[in-house]
C-alpha atoms as a PDB file:
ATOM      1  CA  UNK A   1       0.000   0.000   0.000  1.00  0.00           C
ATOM      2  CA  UNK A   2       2.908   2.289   0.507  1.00  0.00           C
ATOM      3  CA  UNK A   3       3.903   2.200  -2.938  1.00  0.00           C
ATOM      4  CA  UNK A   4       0.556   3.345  -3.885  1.00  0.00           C
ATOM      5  CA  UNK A   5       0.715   6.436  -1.659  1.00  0.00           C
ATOM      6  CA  UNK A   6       4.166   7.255  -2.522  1.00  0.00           C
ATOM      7  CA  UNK A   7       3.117   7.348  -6.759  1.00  0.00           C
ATOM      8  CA  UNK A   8       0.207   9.095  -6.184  1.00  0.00           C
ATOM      9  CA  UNK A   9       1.868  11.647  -4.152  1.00  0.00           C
ATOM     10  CA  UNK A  10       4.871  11.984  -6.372  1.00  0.00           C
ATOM     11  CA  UNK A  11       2.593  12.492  -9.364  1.00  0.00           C
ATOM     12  CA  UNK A  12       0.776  15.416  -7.687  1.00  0.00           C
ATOM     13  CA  UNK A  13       3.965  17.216  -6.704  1.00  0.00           C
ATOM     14  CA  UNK A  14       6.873  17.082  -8.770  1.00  0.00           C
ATOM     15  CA  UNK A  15       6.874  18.103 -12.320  1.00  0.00           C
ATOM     16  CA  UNK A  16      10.876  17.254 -11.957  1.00  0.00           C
ATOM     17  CA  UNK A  17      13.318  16.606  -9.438  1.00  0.00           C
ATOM     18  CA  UNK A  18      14.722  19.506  -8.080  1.00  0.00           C
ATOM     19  CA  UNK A  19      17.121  17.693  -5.805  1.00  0.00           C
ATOM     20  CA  UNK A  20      18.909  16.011  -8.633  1.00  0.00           C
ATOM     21  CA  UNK A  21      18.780  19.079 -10.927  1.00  0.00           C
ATOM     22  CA  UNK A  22      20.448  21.266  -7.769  1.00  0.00           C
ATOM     23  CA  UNK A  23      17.763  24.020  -8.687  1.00  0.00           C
ATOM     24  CA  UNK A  24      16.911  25.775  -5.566  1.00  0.00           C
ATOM     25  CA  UNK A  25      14.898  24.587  -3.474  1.00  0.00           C
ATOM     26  CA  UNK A  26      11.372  24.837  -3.206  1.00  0.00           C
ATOM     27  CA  UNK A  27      10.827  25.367   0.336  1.00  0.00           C
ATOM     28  CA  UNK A  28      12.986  25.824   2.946  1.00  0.00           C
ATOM     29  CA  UNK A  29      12.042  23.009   4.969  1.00  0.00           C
ATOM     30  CA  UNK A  30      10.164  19.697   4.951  1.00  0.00           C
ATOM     31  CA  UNK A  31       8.191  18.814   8.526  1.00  0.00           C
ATOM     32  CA  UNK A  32       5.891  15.631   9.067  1.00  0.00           C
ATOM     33  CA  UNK A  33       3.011  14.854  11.242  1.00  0.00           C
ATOM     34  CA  UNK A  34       1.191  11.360  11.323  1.00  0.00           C
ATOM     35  CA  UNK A  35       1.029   7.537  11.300  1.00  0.00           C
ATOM     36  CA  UNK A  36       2.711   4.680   9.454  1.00  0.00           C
ATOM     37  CA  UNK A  37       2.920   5.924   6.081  1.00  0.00           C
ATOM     38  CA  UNK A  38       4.909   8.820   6.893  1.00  0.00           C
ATOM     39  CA  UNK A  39       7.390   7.669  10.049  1.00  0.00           C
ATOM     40  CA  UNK A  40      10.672   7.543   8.858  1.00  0.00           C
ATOM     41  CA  UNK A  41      12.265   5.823  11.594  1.00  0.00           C
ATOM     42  CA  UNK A  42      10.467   7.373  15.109  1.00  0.00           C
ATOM     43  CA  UNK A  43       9.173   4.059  16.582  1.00  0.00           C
ATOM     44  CA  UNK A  44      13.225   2.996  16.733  1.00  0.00           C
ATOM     45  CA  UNK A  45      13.086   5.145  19.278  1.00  0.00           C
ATOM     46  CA  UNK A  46       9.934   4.361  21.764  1.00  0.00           C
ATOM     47  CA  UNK A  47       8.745   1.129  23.425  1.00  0.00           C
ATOM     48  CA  UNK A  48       6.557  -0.169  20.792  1.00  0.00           C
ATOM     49  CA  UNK A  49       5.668  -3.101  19.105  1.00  0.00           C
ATOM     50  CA  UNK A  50       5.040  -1.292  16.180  1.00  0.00           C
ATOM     51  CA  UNK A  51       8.573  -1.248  14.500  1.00  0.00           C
ATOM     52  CA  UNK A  52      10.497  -1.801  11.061  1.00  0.00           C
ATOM     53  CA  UNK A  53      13.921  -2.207  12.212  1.00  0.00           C
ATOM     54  CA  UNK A  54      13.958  -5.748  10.347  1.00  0.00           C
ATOM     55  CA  UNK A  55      14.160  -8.004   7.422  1.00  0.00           C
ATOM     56  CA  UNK A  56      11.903  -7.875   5.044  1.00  0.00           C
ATOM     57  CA  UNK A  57      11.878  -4.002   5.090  1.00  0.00           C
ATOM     58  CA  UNK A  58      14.141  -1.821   3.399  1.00  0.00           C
ATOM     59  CA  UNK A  59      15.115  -4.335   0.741  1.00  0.00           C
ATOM     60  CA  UNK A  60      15.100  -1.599  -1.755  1.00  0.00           C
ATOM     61  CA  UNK A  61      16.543   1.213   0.325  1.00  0.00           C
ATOM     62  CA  UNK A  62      19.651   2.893  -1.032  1.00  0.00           C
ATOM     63  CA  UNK A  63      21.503   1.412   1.682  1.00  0.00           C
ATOM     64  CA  UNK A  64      19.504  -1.707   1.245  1.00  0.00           C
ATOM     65  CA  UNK A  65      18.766  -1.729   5.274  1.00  0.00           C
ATOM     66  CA  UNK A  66      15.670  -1.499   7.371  1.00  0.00           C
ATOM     67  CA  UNK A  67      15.619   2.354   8.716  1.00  0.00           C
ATOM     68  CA  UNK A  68      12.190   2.426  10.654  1.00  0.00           C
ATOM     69  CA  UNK A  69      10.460   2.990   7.667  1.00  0.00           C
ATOM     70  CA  UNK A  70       7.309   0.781   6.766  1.00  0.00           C
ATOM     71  CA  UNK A  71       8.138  -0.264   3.259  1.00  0.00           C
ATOM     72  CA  UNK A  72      10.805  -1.619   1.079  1.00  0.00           C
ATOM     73  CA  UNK A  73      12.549   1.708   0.625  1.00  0.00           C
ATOM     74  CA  UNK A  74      11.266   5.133   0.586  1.00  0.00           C
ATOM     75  CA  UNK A  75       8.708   6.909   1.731  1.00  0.00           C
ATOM     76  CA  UNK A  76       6.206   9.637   0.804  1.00  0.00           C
ATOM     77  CA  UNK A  77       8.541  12.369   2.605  1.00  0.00           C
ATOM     78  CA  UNK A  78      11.048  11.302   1.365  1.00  0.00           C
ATOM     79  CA  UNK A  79      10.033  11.171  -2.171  1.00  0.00           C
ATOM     80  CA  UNK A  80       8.343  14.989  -1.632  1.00  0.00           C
ATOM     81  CA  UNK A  81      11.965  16.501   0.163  1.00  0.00           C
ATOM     82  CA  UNK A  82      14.207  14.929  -3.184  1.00  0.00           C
ATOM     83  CA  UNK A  83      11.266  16.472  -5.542  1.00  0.00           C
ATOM     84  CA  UNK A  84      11.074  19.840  -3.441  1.00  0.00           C
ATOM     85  CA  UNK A  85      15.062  19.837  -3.748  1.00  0.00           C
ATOM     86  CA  UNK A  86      15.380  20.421  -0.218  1.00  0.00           C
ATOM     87  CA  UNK A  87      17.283  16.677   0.908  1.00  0.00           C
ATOM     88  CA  UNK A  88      17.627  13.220  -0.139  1.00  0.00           C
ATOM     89  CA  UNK A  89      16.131  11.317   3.377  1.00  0.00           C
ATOM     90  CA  UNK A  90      13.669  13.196   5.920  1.00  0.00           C
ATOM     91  CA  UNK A  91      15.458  11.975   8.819  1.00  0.00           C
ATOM     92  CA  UNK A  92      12.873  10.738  12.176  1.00  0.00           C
ATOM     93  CA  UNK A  93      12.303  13.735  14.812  1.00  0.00           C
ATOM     94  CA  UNK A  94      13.692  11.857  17.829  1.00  0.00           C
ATOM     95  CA  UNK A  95      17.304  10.239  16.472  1.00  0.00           C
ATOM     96  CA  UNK A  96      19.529  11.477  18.749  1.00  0.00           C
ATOM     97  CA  UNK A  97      22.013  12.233  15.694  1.00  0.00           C
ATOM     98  CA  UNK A  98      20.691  14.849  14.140  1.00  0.00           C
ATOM     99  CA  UNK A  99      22.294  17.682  13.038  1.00  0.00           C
ATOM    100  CA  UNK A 100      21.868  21.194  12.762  1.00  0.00           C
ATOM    101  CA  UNK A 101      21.246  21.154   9.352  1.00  0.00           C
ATOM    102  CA  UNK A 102      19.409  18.383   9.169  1.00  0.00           C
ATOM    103  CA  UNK A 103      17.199  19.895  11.882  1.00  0.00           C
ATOM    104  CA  UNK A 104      17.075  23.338   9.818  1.00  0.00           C
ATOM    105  CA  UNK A 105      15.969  21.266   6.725  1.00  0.00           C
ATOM    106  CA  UNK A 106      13.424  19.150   8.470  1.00  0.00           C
ATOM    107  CA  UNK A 107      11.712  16.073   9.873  1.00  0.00           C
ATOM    108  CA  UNK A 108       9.380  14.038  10.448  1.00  0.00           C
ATOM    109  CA  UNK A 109       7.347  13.670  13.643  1.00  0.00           C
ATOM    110  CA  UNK A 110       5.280  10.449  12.610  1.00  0.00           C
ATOM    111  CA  UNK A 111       4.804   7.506  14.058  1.00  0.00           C
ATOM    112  CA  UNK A 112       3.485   4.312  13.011  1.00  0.00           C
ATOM    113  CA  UNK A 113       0.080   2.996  14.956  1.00  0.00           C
ATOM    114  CA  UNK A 114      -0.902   7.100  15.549  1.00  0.00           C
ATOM    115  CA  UNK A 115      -3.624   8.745  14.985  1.00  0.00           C
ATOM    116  CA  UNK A 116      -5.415  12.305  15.729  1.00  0.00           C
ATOM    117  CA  UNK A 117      -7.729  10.508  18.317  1.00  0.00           C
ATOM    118  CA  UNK A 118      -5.301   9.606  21.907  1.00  0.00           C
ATOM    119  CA  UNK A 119      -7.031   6.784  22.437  1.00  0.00           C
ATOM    120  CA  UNK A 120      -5.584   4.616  19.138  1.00  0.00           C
ATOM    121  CA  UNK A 121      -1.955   4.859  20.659  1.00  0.00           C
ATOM    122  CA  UNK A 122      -3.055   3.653  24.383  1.00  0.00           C
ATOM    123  CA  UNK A 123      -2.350  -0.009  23.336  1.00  0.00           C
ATOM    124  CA  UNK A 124       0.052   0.434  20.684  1.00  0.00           C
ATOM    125  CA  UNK A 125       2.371   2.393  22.245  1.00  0.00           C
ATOM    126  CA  UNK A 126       2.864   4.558  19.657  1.00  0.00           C
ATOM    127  CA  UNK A 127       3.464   9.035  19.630  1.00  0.00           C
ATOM    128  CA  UNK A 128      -0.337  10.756  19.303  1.00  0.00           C
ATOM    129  CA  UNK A 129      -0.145  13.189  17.171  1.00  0.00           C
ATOM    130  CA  UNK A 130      -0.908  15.673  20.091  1.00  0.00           C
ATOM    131  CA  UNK A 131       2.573  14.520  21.428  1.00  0.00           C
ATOM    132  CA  UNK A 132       4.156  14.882  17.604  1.00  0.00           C
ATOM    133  CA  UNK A 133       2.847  18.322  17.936  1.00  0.00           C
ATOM    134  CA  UNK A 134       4.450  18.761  21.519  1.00  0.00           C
ATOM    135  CA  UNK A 135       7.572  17.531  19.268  1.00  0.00           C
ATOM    136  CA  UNK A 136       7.320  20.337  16.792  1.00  0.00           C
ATOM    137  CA  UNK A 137       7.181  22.906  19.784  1.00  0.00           C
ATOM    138  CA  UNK A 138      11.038  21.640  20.982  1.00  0.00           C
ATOM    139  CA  UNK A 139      11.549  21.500  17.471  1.00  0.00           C
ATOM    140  CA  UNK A 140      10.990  24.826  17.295  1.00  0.00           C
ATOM    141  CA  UNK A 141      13.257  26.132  20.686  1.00  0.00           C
ATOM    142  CA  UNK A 142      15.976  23.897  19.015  1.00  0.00           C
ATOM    143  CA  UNK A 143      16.163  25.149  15.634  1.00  0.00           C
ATOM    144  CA  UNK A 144      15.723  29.122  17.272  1.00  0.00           C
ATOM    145  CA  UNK A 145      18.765  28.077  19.442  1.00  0.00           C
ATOM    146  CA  UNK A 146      21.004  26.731  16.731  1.00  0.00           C
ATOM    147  CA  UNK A 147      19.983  29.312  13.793  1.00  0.00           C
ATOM    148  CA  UNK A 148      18.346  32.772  16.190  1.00  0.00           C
ATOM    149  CA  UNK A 149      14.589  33.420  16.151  1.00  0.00           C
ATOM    150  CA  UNK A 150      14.398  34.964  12.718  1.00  0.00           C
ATOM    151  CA  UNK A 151      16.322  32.547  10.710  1.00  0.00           C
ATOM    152  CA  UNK A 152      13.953  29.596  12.539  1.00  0.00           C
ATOM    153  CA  UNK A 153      10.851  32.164  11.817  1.00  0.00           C
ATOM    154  CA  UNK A 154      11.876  32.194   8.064  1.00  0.00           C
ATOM    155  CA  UNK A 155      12.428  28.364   8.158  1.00  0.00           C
ATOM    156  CA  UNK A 156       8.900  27.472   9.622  1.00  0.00           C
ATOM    157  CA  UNK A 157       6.708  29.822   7.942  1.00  0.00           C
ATOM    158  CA  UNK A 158       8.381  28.587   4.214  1.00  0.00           C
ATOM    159  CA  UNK A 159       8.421  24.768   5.473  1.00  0.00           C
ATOM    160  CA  UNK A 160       5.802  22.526   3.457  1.00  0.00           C
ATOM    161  CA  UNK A 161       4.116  20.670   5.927  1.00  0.00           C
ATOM    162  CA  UNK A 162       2.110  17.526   5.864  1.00  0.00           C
ATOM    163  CA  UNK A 163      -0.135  15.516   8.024  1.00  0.00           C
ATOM    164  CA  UNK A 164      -1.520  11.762   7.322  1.00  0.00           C
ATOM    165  CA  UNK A 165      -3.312  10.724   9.994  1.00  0.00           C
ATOM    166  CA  UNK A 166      -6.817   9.352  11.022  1.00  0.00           C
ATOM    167  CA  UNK A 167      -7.103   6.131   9.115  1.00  0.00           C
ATOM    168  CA  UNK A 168      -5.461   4.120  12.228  1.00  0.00           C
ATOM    169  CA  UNK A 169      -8.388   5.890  14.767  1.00  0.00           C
ATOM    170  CA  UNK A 170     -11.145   4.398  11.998  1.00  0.00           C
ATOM    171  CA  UNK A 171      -9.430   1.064  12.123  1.00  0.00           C
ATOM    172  CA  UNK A 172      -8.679   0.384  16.057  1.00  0.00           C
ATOM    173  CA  UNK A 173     -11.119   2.325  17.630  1.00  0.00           C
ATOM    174  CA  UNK A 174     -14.555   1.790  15.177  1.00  0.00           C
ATOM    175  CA  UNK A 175     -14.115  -0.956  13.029  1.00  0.00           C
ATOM    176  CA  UNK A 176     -12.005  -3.337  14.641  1.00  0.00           C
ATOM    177  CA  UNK A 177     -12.685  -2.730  18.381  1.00  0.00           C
ATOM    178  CA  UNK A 178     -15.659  -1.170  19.743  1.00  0.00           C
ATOM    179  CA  UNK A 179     -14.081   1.650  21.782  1.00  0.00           C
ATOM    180  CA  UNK A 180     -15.506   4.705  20.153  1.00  0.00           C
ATOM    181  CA  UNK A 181     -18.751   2.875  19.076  1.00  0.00           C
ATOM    182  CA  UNK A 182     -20.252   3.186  22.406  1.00  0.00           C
ATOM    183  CA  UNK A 183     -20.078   7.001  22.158  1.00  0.00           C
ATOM    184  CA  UNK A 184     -20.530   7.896  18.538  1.00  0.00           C
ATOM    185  CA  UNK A 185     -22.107   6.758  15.261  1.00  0.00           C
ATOM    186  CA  UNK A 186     -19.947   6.721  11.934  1.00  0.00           C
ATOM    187  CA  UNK A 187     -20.873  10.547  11.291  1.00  0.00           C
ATOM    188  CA  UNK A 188     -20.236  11.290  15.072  1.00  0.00           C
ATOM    189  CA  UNK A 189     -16.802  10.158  14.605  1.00  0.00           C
ATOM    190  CA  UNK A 190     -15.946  11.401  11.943  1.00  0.00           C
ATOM    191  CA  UNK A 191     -16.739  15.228  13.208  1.00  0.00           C
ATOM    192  CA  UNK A 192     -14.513  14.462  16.241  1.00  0.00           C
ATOM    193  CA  UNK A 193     -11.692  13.453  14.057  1.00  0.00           C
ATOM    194  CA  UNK A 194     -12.373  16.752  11.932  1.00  0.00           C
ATOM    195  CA  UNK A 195     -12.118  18.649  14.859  1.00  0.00           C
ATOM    196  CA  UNK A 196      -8.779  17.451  15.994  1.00  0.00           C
ATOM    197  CA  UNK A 197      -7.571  17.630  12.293  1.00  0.00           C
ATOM    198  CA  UNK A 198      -8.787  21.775  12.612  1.00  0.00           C
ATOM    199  CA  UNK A 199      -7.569  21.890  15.795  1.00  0.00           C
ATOM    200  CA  UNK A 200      -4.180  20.336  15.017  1.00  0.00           C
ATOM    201  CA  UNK A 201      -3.555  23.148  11.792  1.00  0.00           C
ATOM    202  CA  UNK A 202      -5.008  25.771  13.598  1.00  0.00           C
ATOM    203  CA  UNK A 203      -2.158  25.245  16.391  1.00  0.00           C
ATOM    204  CA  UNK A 204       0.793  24.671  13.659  1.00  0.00           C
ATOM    205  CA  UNK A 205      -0.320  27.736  12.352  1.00  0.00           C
ATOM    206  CA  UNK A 206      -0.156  29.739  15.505  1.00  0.00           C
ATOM    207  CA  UNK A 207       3.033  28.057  15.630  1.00  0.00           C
ATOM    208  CA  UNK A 208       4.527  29.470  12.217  1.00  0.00           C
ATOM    209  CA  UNK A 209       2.873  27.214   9.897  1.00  0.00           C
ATOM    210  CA  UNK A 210       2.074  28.742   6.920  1.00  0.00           C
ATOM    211  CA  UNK A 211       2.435  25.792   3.707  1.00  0.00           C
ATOM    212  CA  UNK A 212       0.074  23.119   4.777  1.00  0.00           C
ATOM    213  CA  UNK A 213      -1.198  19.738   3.233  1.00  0.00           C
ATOM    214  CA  UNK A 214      -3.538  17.271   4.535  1.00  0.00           C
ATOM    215  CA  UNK A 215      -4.046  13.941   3.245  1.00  0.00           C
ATOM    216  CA  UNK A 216      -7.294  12.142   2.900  1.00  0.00           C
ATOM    217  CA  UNK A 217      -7.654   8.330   3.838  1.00  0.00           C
ATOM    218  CA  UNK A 218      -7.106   5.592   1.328  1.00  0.00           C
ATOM    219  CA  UNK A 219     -10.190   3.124   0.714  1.00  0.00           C
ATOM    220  CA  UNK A 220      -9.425   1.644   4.229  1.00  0.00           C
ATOM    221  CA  UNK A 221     -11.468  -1.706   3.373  1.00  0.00           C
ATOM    222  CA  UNK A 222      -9.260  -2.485   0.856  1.00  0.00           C
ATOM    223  CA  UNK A 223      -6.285  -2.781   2.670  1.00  0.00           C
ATOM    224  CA  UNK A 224      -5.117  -6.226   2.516  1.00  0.00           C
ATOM    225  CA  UNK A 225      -4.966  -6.993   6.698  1.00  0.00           C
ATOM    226  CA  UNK A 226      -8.858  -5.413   6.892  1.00  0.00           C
ATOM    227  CA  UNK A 227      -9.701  -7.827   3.712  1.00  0.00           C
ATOM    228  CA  UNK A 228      -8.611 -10.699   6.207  1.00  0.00           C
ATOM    229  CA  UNK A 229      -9.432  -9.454   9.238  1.00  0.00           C
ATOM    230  CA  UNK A 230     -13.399  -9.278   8.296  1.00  0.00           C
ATOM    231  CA  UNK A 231     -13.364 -12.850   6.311  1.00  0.00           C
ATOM    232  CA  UNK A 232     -13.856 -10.957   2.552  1.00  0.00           C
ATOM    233  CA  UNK A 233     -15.196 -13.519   0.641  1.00  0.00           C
ATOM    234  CA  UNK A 234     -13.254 -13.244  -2.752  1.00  0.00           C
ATOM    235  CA  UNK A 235     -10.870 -11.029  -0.748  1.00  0.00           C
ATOM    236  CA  UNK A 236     -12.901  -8.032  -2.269  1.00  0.00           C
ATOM    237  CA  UNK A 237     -12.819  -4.810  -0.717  1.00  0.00           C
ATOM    238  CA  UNK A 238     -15.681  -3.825   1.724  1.00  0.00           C
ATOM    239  CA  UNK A 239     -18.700  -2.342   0.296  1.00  0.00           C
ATOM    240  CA  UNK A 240     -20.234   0.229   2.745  1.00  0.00           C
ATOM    241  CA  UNK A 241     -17.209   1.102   4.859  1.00  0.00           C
ATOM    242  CA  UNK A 242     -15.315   2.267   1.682  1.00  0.00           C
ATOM    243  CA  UNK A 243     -18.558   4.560   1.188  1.00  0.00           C
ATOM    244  CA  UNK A 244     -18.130   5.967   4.665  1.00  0.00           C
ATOM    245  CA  UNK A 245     -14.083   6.563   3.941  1.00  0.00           C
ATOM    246  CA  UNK A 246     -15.273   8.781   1.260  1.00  0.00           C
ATOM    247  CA  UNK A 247     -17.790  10.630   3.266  1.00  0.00           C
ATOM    248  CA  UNK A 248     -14.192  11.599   5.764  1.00  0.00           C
ATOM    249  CA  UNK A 249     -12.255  12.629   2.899  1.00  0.00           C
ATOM    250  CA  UNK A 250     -15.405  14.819   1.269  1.00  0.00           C
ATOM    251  CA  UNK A 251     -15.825  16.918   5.009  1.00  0.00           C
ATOM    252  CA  UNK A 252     -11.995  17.027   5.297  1.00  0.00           C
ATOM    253  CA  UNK A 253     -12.060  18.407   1.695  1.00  0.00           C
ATOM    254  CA  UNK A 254     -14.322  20.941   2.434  1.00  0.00           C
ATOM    255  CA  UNK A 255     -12.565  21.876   5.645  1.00  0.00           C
ATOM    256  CA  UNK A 256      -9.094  22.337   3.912  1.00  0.00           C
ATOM    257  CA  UNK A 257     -11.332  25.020   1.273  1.00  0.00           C
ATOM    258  CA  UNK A 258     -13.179  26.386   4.157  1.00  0.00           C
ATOM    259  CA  UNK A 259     -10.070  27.075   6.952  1.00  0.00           C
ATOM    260  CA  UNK A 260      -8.267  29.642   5.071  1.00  0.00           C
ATOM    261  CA  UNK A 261     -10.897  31.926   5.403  1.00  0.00           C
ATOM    262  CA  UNK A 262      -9.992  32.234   9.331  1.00  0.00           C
ATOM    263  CA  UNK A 263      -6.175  32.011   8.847  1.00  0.00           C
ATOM    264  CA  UNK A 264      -4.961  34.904   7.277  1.00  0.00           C
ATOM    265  CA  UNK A 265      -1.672  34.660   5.079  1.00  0.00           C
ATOM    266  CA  UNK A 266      -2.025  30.485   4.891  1.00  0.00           C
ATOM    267  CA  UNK A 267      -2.446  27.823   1.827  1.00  0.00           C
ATOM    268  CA  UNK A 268      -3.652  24.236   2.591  1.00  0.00           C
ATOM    269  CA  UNK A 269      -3.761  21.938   0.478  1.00  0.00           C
ATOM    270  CA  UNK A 270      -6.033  18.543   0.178  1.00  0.00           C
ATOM    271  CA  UNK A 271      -4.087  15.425  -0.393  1.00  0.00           C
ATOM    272  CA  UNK A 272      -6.830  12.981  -2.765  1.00  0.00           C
ATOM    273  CA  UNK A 273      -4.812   9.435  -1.584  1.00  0.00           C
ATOM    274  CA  UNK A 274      -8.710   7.281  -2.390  1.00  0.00           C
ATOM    275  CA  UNK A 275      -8.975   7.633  -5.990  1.00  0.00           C
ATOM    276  CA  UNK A 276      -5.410   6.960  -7.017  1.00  0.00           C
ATOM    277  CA  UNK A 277      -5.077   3.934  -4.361  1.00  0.00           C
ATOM    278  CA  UNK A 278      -8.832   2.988  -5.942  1.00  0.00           C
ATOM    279  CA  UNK A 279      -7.840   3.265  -9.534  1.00  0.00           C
ATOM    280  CA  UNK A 280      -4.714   1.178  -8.661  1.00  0.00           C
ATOM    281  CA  UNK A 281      -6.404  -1.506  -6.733  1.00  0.00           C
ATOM    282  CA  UNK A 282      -8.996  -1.766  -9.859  1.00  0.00           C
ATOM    283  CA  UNK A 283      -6.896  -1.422 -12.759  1.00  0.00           C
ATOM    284  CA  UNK A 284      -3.069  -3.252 -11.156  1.00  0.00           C
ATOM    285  CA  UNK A 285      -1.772  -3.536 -14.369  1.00  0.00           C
ATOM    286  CA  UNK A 286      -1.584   0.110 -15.703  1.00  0.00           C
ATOM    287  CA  UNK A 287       0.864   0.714 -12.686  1.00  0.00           C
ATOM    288  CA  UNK A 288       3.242  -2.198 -13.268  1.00  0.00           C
ATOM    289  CA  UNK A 289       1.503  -4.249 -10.341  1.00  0.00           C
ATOM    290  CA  UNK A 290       0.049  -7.797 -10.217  1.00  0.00           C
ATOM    291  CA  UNK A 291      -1.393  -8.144  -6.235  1.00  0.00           C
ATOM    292  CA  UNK A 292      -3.640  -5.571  -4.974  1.00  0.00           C
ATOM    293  CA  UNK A 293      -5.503  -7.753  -2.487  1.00  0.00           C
ATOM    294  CA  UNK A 294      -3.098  -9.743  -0.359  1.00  0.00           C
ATOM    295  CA  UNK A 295      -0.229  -8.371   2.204  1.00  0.00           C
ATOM    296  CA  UNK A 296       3.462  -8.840   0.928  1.00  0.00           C
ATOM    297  CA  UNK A 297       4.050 -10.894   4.312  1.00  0.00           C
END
């Protein structure tokens, strides 16, 4: 699924590499807020089950080892910060390595098993994004520290940033467990997770944030692990729950047209990951892929 995400978001953003051409750069900085598809290596460094430190991931990395990252070599930011011209690797927020210009060039708060709602990282063990945004705060009195207030200023209100998150809170806490079915229906939900998605650009923008993108789910019942996990008969995707992902990424549409309006001097941006990831699923071959329905391993 990761190599779907990574195409379609490719396709959308680079009309040519800008890191390869040395061109300047199109923003300053890169920074990264969300779950598994966009953690380059932050779950290395927490007490989680949730890792990819280990064979078979990062087969196709350029170092051919497993980073953190949940695929078999790069990932979305990754990708975005090469086509951008701004680095090769988005490094993970919390390795202990990092320099000052890796810092100044940015990273990626994500972690794998998060989500905007607390309660989907109580059992995983995984950074909320409420803590990734806690993160970006000592991000912040780092890079003023190491660069002065206006240089970090100039870095954060050019950085593109991106958040991917909700589709594990949909998963773990309505359609696998119970836990949030007891207090809302599906349209309930939903409007809490849109109001922790405002919420959470409303504070990066009081923080700086100025360059914002926010990704819609992917058809969530299509995901090979849900397919098996509900007994699909066929292994066919799931009928009404992908009609409720689309009724998410239509209100989180509307809310990415509808926030500007109250933040002056802002551009956000609506990632479309369900039609891309759809159109792949349906039509594998015209994307060089053979198995849309089954997990790799």
């Amino acid at each position: 699924m990761n190599h779907i995400l990574i195409f379609f978001s490719i396709i959308l953003f680079s009309g040519k590499n800008c890191y390869a051409s040395k061109t300047p750069p199109a923003y300053p900085a890169i920074l990264i807020f969300g779950d598994l598809t966009v953690d380059t290596g932050n779950n290395n460094f927490i007490r989680t089950a949730l890792k990819s430190d280990h064979f078979p991931y990062g087969q196709e990395f350029p170092s051919c080892t497993a980073t953190g990252r949940f695929s078999n070599g790069l990932l979305v930011p990754d990708l975005l910060a090469s086509s951008f011209g701004i680095k090769e690797f988005v490094p993970p927020y919390l390795d202990p390595s990092l320099s000052v210009d890796e810092l100044r060039t940015g990273v990626s708060f994500a972690s794998a098993g998060s989500g905007v709602d607390d309660l989907t990282t109580l059992t995983s063990g995984a950074i909320p994004v409420s803590v990734q945004l806690g993160y970006f705060k000592s991000y912040k009195e780092v890079l003023v520290n190491a660069v002065r207030e206006e240089e970090a200023n100039k870095i954060i209100n050019g950085a593109f940033v991106m958040i991917a998150a909700g589709a594990n809170d949909m998963i773990f806490n309505f359609y696998d467990t119970p836990a949030r079915r007891f207090l809302f229906n599906i349209t309930g939900y939903h409007d809490f997770l849109l109001e922790k998605q405002e919420s959470l650009v409303k504070e990066l923008y009081d923080l700086g944030c100025r360059i914002l993108a926010v990704s819609g789910m992917a058809p969530l019942r299509c995901i090979p692990f849900q397919i098996t996990v509900k007994h699909s008969k066929g292994r066919k995707c799931l009928k009404h729950e992908i009609t409720e992902t689309e009724m998410y990424n239509s209100k989180l549409k509307k809310l990415s047209q509808t926030l500007p309006a109250s933040l002056p001097g802002r551009r956000i941006t609506y990632l479309d990951n369900y039609n891309p990831v759809m159109d792949m699923i349906k039509n594998p071959q015209n994307y060089g892929l053979v198995e849309t329905n089954k997990g790799c391993c």
